[in-house]
Protein backbone atom coordinates (compact mmCIF):
# COMPACT_ATOMS: atom_id res chain seq x y z
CA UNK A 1 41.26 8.49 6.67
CA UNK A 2 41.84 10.99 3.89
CA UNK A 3 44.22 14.06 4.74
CA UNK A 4 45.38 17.13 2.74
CA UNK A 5 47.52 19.35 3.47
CA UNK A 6 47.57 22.77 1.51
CA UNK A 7 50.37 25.27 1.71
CA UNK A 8 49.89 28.69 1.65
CA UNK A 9 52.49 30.73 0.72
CA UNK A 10 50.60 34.10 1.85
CA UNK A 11 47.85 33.08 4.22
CA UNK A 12 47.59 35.99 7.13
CA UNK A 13 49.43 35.11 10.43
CA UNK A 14 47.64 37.35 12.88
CA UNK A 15 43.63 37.99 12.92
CA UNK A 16 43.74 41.39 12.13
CA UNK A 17 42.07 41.24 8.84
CA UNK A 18 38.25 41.99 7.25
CA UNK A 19 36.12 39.38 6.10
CA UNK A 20 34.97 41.39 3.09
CA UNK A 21 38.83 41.24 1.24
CA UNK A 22 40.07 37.88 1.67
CA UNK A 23 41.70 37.57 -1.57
CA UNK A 24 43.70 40.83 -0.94
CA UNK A 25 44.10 42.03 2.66
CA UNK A 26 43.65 38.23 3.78
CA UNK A 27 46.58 37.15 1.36
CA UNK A 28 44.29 34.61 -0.30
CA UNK A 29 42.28 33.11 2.54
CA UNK A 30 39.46 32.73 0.20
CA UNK A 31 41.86 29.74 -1.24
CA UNK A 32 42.08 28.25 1.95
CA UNK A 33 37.90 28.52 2.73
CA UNK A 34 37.36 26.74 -0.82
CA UNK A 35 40.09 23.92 -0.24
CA UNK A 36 38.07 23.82 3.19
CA UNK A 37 34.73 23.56 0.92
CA UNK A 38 36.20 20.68 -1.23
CA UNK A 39 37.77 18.87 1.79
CA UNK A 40 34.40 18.42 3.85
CA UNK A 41 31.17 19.03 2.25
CA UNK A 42 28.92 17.07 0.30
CA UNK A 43 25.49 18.01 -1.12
CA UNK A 44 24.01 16.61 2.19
CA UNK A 45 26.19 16.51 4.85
CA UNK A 46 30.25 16.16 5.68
CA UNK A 47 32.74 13.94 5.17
CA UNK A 48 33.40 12.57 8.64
CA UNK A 49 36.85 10.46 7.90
CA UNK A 50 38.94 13.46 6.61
CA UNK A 51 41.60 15.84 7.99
CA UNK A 52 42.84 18.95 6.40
CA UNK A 53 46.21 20.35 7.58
CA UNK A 54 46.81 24.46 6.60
CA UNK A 55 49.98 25.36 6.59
CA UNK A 56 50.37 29.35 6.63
CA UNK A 57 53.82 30.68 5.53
CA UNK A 58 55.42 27.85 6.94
CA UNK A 59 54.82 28.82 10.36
CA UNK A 60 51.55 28.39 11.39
CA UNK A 61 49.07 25.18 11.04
CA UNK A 62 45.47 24.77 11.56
CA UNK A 63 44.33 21.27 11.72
CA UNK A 64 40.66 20.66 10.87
CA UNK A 65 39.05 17.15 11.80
CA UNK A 66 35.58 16.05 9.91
CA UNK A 67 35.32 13.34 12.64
CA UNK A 68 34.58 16.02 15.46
CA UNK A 69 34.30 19.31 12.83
CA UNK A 70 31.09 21.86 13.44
CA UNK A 71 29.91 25.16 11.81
CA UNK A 72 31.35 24.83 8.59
CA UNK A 73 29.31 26.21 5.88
CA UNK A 74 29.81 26.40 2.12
CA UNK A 75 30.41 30.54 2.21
CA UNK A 76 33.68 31.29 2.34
CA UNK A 77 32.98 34.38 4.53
CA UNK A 78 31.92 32.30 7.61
CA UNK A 79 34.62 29.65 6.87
CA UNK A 80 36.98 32.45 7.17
CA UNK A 81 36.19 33.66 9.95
CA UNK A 82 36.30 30.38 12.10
CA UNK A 83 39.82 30.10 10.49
CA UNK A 84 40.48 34.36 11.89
CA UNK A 85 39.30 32.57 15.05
CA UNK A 86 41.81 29.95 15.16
CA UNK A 87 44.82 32.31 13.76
CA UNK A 88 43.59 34.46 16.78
CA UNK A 89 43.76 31.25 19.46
CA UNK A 90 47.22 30.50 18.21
CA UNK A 91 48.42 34.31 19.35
CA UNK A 92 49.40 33.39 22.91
CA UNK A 93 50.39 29.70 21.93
CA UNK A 94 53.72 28.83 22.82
CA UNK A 95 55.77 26.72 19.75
CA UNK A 96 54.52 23.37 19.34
CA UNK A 97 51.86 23.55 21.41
CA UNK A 98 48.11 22.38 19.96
CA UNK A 99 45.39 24.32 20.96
CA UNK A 100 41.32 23.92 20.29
CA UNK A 101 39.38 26.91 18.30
CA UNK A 102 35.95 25.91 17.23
CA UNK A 103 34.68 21.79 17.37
CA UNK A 104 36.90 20.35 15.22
CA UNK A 105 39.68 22.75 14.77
CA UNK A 106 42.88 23.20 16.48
CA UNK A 107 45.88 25.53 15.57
CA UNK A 108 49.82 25.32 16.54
CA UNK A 109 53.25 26.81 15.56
CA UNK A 110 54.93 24.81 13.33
CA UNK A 111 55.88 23.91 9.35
CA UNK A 112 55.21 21.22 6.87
CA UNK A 113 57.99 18.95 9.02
CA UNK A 114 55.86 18.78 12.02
CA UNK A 115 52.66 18.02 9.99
CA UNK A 116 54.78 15.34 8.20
CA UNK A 117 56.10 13.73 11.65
CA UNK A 118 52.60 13.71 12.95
CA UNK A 119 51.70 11.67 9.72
CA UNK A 120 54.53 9.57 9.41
CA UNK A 121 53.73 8.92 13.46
CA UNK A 122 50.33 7.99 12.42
CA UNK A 123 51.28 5.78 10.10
CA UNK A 124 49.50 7.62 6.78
CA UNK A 125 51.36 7.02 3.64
CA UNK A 126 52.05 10.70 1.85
CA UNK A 127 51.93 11.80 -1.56
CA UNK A 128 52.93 15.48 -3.35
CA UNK A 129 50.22 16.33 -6.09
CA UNK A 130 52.46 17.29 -8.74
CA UNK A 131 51.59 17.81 -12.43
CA UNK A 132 54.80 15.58 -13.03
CA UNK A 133 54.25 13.00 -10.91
CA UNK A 134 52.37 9.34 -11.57
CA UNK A 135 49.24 9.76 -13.01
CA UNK A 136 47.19 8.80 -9.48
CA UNK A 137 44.63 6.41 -11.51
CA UNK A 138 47.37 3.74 -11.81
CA UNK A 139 48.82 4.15 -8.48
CA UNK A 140 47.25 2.00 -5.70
CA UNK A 141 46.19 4.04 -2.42
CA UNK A 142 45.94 2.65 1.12
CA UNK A 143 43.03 3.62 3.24
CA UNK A 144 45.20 5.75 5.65
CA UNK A 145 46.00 8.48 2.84
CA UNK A 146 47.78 12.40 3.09
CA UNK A 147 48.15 14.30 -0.16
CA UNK A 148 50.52 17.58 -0.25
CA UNK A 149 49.62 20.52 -2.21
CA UNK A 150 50.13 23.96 -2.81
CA UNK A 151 48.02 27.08 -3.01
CA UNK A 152 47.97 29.21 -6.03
CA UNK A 153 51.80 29.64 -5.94
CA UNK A 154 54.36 26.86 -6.49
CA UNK A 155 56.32 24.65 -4.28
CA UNK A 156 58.89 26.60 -3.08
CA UNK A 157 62.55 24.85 -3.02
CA UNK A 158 62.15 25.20 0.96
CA UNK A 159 58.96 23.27 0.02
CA UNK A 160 60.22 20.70 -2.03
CA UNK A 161 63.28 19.55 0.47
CA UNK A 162 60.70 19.31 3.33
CA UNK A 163 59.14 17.17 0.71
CA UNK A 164 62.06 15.23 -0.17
CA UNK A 165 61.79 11.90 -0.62
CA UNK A 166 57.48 11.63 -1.07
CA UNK A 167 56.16 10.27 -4.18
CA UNK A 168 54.62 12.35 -6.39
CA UNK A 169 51.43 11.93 -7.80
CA UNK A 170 49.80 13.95 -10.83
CA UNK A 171 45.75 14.61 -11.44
CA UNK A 172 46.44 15.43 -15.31
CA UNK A 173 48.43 17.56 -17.43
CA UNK A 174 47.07 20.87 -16.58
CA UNK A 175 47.77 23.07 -12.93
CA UNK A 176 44.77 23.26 -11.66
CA UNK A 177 43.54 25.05 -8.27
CA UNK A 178 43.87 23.92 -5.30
CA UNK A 179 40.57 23.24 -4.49
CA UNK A 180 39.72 21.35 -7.60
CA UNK A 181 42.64 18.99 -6.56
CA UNK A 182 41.30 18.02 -3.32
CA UNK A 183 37.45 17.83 -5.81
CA UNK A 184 39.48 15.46 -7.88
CA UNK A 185 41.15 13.38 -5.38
CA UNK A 186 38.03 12.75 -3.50
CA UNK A 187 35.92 11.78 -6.50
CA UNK A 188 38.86 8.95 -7.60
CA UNK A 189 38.72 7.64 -4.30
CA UNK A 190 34.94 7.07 -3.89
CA UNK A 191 35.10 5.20 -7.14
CA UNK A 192 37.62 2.96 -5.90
CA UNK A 193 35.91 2.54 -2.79
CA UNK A 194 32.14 2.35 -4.45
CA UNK A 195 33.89 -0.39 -6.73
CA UNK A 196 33.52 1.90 -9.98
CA UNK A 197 36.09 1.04 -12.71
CA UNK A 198 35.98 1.46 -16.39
CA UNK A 199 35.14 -1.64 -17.20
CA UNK A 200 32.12 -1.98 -14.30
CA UNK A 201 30.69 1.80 -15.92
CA UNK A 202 30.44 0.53 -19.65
């Protein structure tokens, strides 16, 4: 299984909010809906063995699951509003407590250290994409992966010492969004699993 989890440093925390301004009144939901894009969809269908964790101001998390996920479409506009659906469940929720929204998507209280003890639980090695970090094409990458990254602010230092002690892993020498990351990511790890090296492309 492949899991990302993308922090948002000004996601909306109640569903009061239009779908026709999500990069302003929404605080940058649209971010969120295209990291949702990148995580799931392919040309022709979803990708069933992937799990993306958002983490809203460090307070609220909503846990999508390709194995089970339905109704996701490529416009951000409906994405967003299955996520103002699950912001909405988590209203009455009491802290730590999971709840179901729509197939596939369930929403709690909690911060990046819950998300990381339900990893570590599950046994998923973790990674921080970092532009400083290992360059990820040298690093070897178990089946059961998580990646950490951020929206289109930086890791906080509250980020980074929930972080602590994760390797860090860079994409390339440029920041690039958040999105394109979880593109990126993807795309190295089908050609490792398709058998694809540089020496089997020439």
């Amino acid at each position: 299984m492949r899991v990302f989890v993308v922090l948002s440093h000004t996601g909306p925390l109640s569903p009061d909010f239009p779908l026709a301004d999500l990069p302003g009144s929404a605080g940058r939901l649209d971010i969120l809906c295209r990291c949702a894009t990148e995580a799931f969809l392919l040309s022709h269908g979803i990708r069933r063995d992937v799990r993306l964790y958002l983490v809203i101001r460090g307070k609220l998390i909503i846990r999508l699951d390709g194995a089970t996920l339905r109704y996701l479409n490529p416009d951000e506009r409906s994405t967003a509003a299955l996520l103002r659906k699950a912001i909405g469940r988590a209203q009455d929720l009491a802290p730590g407590e999971w709840a179901p929204s729509t197939p596939g998507i369930h929403v709690r209280w909690g911060s990046i250290v819950d998300v990381r003890a339900e990893l570590e639980t599950g046994g998923v090695d973790m990674y921080v994409l970092e532009e400083e970090g290992e360059f990820i094409r040298g690093v070897p990458l178990p089946a059961e992966v998580a990646f950490f990254l951020s929206d289109h602010r930086d890791f906080t230092p509250e980020d980074l010492a929930q972080l602590e002690g994760l390797p860090r892993l860079s994409l390339g020498p440029l920041s690039l969004q958040a999105q394109t990351c979880i593109a990126l990511v993807h795309n190295e790890l089908d050609l490792r699993e398709a058998g694809w090296t540089s020496a089997s492309c020439r």
